[in-house]
N, C-alpha and C. Protein backbone atom coordinates (compact mmCIF):
# COMPACT_ATOMS: atom_id res chain seq x y z
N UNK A 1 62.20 103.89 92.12
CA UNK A 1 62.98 102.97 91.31
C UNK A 1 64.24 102.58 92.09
N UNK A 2 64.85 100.85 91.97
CA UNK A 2 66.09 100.68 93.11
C UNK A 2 66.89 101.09 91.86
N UNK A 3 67.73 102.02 92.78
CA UNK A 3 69.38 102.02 92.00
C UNK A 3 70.06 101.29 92.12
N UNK A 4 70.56 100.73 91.17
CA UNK A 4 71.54 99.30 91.39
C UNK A 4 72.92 99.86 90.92
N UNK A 5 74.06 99.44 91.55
CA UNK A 5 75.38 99.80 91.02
C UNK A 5 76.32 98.26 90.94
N UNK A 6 77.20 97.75 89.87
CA UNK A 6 77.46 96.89 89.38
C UNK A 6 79.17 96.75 89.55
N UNK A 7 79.96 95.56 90.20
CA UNK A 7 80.72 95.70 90.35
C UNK A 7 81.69 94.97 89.64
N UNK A 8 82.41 95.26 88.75
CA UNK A 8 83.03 94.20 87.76
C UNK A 8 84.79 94.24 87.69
N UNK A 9 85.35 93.48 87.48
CA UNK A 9 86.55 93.34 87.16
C UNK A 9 87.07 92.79 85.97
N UNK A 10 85.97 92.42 85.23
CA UNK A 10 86.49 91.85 83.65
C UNK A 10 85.96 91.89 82.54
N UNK A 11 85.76 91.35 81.67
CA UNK A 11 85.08 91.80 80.35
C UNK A 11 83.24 91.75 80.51
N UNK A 12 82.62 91.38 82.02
CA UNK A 12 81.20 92.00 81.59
C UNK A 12 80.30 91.27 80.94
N UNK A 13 80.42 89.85 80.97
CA UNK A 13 78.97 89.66 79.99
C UNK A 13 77.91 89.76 81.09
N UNK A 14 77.88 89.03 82.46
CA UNK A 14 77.06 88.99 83.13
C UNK A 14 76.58 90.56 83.35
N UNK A 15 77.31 91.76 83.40
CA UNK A 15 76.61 93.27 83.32
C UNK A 15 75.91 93.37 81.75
N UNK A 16 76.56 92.81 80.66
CA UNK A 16 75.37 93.38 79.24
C UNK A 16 74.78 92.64 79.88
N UNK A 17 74.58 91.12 79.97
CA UNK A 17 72.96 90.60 80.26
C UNK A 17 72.42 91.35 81.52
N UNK A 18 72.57 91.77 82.26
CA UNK A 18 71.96 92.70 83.11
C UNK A 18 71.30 94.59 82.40
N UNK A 19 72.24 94.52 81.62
CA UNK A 19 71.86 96.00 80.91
C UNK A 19 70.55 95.87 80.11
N UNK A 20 70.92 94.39 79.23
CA UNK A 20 69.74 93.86 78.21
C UNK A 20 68.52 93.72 78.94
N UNK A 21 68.87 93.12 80.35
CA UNK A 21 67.31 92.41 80.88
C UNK A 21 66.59 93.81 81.46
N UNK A 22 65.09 93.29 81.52
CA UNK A 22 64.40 94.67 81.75
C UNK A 22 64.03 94.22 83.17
N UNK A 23 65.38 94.98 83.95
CA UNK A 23 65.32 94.83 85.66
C UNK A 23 64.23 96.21 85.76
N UNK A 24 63.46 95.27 87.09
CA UNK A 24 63.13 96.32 87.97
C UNK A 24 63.82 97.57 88.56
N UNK A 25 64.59 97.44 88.67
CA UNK A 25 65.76 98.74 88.76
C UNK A 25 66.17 98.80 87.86
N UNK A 26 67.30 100.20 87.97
CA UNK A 26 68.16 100.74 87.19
C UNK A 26 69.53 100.59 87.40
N UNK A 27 70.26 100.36 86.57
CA UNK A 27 71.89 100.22 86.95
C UNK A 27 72.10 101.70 86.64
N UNK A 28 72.92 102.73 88.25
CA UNK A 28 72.90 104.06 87.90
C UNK A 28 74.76 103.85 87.88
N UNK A 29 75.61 102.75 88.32
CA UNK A 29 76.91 103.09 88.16
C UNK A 29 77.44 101.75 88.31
N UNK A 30 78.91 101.26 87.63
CA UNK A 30 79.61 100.31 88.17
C UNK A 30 80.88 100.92 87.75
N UNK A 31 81.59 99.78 89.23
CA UNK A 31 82.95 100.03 89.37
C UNK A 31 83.76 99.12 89.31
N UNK A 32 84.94 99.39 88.46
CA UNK A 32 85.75 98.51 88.31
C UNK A 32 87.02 98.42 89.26
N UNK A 33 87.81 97.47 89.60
CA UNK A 33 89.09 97.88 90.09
C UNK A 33 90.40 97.69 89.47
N UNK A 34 89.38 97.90 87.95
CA UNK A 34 90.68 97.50 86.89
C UNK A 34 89.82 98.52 86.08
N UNK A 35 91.22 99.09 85.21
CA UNK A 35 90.98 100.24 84.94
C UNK A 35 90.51 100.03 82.78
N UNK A 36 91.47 98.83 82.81
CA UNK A 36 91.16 98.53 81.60
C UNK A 36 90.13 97.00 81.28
N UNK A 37 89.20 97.08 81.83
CA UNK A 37 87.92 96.08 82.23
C UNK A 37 87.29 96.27 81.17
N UNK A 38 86.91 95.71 79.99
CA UNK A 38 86.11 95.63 78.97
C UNK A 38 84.33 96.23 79.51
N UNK A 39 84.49 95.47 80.99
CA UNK A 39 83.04 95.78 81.54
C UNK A 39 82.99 97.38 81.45
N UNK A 40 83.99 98.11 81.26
CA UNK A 40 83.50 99.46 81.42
C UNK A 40 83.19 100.32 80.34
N UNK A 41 83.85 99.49 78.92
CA UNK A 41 83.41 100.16 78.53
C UNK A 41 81.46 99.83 77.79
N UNK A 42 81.51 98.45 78.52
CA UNK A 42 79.79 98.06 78.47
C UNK A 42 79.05 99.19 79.19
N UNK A 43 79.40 99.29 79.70
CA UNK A 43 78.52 100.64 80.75
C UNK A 43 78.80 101.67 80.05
N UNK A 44 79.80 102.33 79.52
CA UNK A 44 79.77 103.78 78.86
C UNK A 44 78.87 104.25 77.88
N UNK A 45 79.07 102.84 77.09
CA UNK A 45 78.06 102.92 75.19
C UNK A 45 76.69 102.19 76.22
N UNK A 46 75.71 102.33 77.04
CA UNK A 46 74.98 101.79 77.87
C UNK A 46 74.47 103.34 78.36
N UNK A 47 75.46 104.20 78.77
CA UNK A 47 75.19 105.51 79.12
C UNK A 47 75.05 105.60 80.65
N UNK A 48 75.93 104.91 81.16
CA UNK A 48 76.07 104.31 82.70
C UNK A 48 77.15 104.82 83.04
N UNK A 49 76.93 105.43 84.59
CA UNK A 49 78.55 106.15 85.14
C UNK A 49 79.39 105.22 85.38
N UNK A 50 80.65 105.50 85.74
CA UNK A 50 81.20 104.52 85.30
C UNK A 50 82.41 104.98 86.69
N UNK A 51 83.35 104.27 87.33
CA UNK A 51 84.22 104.75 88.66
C UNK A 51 85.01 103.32 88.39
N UNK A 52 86.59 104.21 88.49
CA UNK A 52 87.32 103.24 88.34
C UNK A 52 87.95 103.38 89.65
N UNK A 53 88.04 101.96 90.94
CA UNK A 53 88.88 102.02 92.23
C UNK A 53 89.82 100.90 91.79
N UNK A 54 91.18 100.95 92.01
CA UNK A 54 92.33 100.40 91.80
C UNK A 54 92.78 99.81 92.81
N UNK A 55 92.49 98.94 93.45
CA UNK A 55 92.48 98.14 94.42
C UNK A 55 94.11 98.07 95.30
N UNK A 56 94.97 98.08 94.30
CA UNK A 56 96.59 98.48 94.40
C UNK A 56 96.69 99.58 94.75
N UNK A 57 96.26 100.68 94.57
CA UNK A 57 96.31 102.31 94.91
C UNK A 57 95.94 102.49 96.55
N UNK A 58 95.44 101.12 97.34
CA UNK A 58 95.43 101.36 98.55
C UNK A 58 96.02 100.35 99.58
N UNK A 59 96.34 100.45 100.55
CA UNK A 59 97.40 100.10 101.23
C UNK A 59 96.60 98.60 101.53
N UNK A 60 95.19 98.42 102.17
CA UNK A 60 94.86 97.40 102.93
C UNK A 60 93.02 97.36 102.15
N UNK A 61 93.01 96.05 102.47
CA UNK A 61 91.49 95.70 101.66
C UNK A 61 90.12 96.79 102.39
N UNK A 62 90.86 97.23 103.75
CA UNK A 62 89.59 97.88 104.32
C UNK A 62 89.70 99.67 103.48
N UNK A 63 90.94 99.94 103.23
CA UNK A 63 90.60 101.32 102.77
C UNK A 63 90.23 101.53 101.02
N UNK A 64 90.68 100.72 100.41
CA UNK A 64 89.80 99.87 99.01
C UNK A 64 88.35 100.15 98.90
N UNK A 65 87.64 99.53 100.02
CA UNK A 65 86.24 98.98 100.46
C UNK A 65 86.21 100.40 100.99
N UNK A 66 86.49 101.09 101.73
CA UNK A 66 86.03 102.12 102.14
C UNK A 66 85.22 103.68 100.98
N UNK A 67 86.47 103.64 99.96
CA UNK A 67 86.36 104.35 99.43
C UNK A 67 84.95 103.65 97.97
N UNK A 68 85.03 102.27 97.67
CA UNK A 68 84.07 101.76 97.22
C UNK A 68 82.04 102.53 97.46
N UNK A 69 82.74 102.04 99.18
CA UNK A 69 81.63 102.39 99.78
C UNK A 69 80.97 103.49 99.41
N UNK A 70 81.97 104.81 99.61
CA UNK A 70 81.32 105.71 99.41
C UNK A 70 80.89 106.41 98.07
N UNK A 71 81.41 106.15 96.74
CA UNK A 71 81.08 105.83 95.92
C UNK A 71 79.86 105.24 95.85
N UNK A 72 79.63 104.25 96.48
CA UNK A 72 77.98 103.67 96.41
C UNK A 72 77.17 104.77 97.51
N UNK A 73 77.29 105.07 98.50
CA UNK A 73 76.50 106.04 98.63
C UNK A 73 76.50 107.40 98.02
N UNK A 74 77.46 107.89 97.14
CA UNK A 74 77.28 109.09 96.53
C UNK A 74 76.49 108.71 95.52
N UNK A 75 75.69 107.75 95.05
CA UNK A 75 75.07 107.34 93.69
C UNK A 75 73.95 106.95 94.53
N UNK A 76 73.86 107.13 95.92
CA UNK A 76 72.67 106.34 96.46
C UNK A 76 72.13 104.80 95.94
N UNK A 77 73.10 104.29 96.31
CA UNK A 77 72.91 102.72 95.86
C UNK A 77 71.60 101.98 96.26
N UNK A 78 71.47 101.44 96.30
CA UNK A 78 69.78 100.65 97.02
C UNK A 78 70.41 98.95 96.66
N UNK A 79 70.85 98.58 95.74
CA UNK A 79 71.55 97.20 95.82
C UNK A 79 72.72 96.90 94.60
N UNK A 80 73.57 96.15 95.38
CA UNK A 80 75.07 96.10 94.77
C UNK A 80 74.76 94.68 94.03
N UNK A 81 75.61 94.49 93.02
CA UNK A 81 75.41 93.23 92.68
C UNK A 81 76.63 93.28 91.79
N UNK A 82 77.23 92.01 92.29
CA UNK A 82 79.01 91.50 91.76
C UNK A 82 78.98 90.85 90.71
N UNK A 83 79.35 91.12 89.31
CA UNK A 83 79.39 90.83 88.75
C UNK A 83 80.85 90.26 87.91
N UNK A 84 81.44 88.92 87.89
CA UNK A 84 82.91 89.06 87.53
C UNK A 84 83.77 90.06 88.39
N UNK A 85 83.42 90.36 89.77
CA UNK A 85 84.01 91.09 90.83
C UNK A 85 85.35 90.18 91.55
N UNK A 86 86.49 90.10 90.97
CA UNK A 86 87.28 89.16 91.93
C UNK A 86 88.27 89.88 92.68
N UNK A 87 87.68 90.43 93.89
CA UNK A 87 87.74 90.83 95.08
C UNK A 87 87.14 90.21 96.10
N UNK A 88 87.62 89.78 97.18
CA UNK A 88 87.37 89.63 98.43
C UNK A 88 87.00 90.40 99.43
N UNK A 89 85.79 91.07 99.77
CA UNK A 89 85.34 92.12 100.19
C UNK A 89 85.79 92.00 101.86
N UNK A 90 86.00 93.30 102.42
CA UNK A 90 86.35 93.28 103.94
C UNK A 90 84.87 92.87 104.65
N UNK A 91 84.87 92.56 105.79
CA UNK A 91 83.64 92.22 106.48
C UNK A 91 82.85 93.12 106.76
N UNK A 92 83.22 94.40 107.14
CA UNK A 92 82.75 95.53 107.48
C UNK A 92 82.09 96.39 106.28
N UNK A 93 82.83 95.88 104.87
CA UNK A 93 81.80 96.80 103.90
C UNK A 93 80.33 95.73 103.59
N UNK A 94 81.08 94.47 103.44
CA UNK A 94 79.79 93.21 103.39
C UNK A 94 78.63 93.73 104.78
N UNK A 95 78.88 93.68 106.06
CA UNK A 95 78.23 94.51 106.86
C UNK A 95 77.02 95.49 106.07
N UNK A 96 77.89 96.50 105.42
CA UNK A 96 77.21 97.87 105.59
C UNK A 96 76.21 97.17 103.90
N UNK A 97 76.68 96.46 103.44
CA UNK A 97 75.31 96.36 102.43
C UNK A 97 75.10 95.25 102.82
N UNK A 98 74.50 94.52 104.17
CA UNK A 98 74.09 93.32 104.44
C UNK A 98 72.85 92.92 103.78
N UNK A 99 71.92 92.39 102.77
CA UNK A 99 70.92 92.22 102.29
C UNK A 99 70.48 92.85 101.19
N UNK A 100 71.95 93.39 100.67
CA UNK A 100 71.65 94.38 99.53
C UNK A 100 72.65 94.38 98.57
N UNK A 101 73.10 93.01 98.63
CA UNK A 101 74.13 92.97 97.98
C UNK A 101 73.90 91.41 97.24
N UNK A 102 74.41 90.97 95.94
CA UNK A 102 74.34 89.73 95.68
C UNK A 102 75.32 89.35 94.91
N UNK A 103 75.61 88.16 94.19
CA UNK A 103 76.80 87.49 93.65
C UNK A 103 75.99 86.55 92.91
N UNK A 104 76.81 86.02 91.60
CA UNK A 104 76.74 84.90 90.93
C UNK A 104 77.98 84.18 90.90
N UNK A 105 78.08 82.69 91.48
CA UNK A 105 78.85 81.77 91.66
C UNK A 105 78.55 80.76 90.74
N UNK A 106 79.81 80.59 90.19
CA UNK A 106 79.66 79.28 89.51
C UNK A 106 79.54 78.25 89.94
N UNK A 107 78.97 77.62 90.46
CA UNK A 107 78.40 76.08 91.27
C UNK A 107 77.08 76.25 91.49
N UNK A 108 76.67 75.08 92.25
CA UNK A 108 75.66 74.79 92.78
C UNK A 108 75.85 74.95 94.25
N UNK A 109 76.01 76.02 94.49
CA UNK A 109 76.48 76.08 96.18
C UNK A 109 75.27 75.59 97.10
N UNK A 110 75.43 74.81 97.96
CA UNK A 110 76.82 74.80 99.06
C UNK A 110 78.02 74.49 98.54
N UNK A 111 77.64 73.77 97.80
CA UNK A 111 79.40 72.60 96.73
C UNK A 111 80.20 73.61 96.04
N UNK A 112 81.23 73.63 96.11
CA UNK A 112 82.77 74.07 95.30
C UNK A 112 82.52 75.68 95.35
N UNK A 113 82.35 76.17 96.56
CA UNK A 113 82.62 77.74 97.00
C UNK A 113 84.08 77.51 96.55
N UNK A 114 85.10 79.06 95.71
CA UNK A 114 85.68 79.47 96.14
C UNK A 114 85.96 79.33 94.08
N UNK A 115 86.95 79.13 93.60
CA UNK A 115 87.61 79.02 92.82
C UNK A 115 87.66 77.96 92.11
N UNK A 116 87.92 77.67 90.48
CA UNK A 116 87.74 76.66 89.76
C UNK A 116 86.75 75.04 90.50
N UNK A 117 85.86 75.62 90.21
CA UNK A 117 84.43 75.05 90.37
C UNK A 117 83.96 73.99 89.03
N UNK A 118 84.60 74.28 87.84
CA UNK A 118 84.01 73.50 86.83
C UNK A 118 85.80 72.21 86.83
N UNK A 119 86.62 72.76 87.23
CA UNK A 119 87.50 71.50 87.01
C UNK A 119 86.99 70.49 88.17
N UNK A 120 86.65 71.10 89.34
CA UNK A 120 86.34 70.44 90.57
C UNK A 120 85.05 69.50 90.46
N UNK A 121 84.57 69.70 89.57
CA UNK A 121 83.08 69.32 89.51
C UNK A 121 83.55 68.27 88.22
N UNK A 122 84.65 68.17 87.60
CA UNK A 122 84.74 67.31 86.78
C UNK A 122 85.62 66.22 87.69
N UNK A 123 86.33 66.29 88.19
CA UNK A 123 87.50 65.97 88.77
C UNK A 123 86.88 64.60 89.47
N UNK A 124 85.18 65.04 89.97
CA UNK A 124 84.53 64.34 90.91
C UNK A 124 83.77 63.61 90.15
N UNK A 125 83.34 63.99 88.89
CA UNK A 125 82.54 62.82 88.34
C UNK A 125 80.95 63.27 88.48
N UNK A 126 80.26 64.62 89.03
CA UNK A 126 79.03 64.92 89.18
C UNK A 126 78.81 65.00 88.12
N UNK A 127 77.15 64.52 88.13
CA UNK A 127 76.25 64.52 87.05
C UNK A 127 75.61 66.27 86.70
N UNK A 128 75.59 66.63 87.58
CA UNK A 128 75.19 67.59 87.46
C UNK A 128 75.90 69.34 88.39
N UNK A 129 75.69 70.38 87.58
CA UNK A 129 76.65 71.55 88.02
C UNK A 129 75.36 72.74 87.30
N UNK A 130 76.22 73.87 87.33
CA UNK A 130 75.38 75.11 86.98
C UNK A 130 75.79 76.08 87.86
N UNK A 131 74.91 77.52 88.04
CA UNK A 131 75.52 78.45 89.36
C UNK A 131 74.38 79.04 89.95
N UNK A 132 74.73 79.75 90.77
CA UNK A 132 73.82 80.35 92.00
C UNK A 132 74.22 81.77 91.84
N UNK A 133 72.93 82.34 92.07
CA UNK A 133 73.02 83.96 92.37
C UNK A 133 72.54 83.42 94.43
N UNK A 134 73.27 84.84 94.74
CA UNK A 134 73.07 84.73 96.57
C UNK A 134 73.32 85.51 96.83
N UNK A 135 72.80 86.00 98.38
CA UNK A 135 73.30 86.83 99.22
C UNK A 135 74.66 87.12 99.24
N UNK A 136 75.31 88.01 99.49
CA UNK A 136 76.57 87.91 99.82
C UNK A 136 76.89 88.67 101.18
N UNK A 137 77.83 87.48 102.12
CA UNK A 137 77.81 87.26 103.49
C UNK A 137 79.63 87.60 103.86
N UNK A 138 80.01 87.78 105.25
CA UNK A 138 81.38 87.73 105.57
C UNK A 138 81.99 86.56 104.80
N UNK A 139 81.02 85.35 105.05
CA UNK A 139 81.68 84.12 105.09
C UNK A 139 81.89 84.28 102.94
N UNK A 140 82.60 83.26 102.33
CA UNK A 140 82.80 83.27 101.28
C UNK A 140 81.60 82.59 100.58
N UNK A 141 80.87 82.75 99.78
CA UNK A 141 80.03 81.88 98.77
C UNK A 141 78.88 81.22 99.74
N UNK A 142 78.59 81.60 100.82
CA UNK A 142 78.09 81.12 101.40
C UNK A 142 76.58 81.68 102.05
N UNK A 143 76.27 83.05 101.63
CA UNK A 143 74.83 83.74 101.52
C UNK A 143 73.37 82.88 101.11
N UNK A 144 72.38 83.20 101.63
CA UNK A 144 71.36 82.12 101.00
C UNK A 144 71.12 82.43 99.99
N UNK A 145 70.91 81.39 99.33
CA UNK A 145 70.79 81.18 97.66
C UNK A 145 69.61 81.77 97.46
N UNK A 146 69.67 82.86 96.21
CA UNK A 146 68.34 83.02 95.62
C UNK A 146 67.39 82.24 94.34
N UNK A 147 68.15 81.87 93.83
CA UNK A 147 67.99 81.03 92.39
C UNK A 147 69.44 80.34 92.00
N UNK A 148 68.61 79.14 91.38
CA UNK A 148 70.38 78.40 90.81
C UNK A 148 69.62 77.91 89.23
N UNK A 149 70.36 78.23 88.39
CA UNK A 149 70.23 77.34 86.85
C UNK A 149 71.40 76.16 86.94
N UNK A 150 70.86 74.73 86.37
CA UNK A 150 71.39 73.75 86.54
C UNK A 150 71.46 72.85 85.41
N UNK A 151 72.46 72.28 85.10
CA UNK A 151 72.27 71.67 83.63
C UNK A 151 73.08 70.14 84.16
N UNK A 152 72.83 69.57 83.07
CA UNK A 152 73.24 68.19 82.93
C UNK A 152 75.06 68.07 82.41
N UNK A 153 75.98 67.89 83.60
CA UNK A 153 77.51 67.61 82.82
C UNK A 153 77.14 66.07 81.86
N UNK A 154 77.93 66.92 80.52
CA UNK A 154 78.14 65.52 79.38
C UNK A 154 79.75 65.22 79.34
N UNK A 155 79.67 64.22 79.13
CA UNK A 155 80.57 62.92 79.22
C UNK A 155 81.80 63.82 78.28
N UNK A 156 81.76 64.49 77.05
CA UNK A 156 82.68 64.86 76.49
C UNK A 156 82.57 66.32 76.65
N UNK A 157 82.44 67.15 78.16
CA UNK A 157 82.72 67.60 78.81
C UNK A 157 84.27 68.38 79.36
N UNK A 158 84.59 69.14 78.82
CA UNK A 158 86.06 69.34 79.25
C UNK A 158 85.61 70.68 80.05
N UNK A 159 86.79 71.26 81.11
CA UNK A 159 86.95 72.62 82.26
C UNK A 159 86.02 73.74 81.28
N UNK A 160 86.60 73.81 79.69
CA UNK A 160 86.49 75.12 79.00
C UNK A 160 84.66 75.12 78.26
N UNK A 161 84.47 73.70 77.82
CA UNK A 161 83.13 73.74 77.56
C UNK A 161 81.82 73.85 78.40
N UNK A 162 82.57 73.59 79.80
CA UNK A 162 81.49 73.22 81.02
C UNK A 162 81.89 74.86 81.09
N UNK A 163 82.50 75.33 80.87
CA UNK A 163 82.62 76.73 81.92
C UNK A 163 81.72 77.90 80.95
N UNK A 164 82.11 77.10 79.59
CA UNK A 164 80.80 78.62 78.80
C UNK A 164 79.61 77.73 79.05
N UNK A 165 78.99 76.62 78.87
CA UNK A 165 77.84 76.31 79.53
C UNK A 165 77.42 76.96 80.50
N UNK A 166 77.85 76.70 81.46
CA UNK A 166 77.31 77.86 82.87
C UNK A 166 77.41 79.32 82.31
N UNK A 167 77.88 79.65 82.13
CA UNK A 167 78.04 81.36 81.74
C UNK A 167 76.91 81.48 80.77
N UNK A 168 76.86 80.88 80.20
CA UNK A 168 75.10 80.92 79.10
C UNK A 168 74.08 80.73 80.20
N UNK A 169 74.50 80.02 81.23
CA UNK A 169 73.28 79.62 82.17
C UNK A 169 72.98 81.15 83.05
N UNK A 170 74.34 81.62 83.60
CA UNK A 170 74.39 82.60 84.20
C UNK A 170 73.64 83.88 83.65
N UNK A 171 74.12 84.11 82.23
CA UNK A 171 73.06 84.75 81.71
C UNK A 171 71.67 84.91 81.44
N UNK A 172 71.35 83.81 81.92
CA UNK A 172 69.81 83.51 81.74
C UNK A 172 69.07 84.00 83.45
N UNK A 173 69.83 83.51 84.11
CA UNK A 173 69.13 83.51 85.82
C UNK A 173 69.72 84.35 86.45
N UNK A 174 70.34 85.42 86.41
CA UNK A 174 71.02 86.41 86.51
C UNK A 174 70.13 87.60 86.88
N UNK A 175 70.02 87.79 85.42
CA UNK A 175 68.78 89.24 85.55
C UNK A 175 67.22 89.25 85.95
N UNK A 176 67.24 87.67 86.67
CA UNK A 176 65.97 87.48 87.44
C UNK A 176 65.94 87.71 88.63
């Protein structure tokens, strides 16, 4: 069975829809780097270990990631997957789970890597948006895509309605 460990920084829906869906693996732990992350306590009443790293408690992003790391190998990880993770991972831990690691981005990547993706996507007038699950690479948002859910932007469309749209989408293509 793959052990999967889940990495979150905020309230977690994309981990319940991962808890709900009946993955081929098992989620045996996620970690937060916030200590009061709603996502954790999804994992507790879930019956999931649970590791809180405080991202502030260390001097530089590589000793953060270091101690992450090993955490995932004390649980024997087999694949990481970021969930609401907003951290910028060092290159060297991206390295050590090269192909075993994934992300859900809000876009349709290649387009609007990085941050507010649904104002950007309005801003421009596209017909169409949604997000991508992917590899995750040194480079930012930029891993090959495994699946993308894609919907139609409507005209009375604002940042906040387009953004739970996708997040309903995310939930759907996520735990595939």
């Amino acid at each position: 069975m793959i052990k999967i460990a889940v990495l979150v920084s905020g309230n977690g829906s994309n981990l319940q829809a991962l808890i709900d869906a009946n993955l081929s693996g098992q989620i045996v732990g996620v970690i937060s780097n916030k200590p009061n992350a709603f996502a954790l306590e999804r994992a507790k009443n879930a019956g999931i270990n649970t590791a809180v790293i405080e991202h502030k408690q260390y001097p530089n992003r590589e000793a953060f990631d270091a101690v992450m790391h090993q955490q995932l190998l004390d649980w024997k990880i087999d694949l990481v997957i970021l969930a609401g993770f907003m951290r910028i991972l060092s290159a060297k831990f991206v390295q050590a789970w090269q192909g075993k690691m994934v992300n859900i981005h809000p876009s349709l990547l290649p387009y609007y890597k990085g941050m507010h993706t649904h104002e950007r996507v309005l801003n421009t007038g596209d017909v169409w948006h949604g997000c991508t699950v992917h590899y995750v690479t040194a480079e930012l948002d930029a891993g090959q895509a495994l699946t993308q859910g894609v919907l139609k932007v409507n005209l009375q469309d604002d940042v906040d309605s387009l953004a739970s749209r996708v997040h309903v989408l995310e939930h759907l293509i996520y735990p595939q």
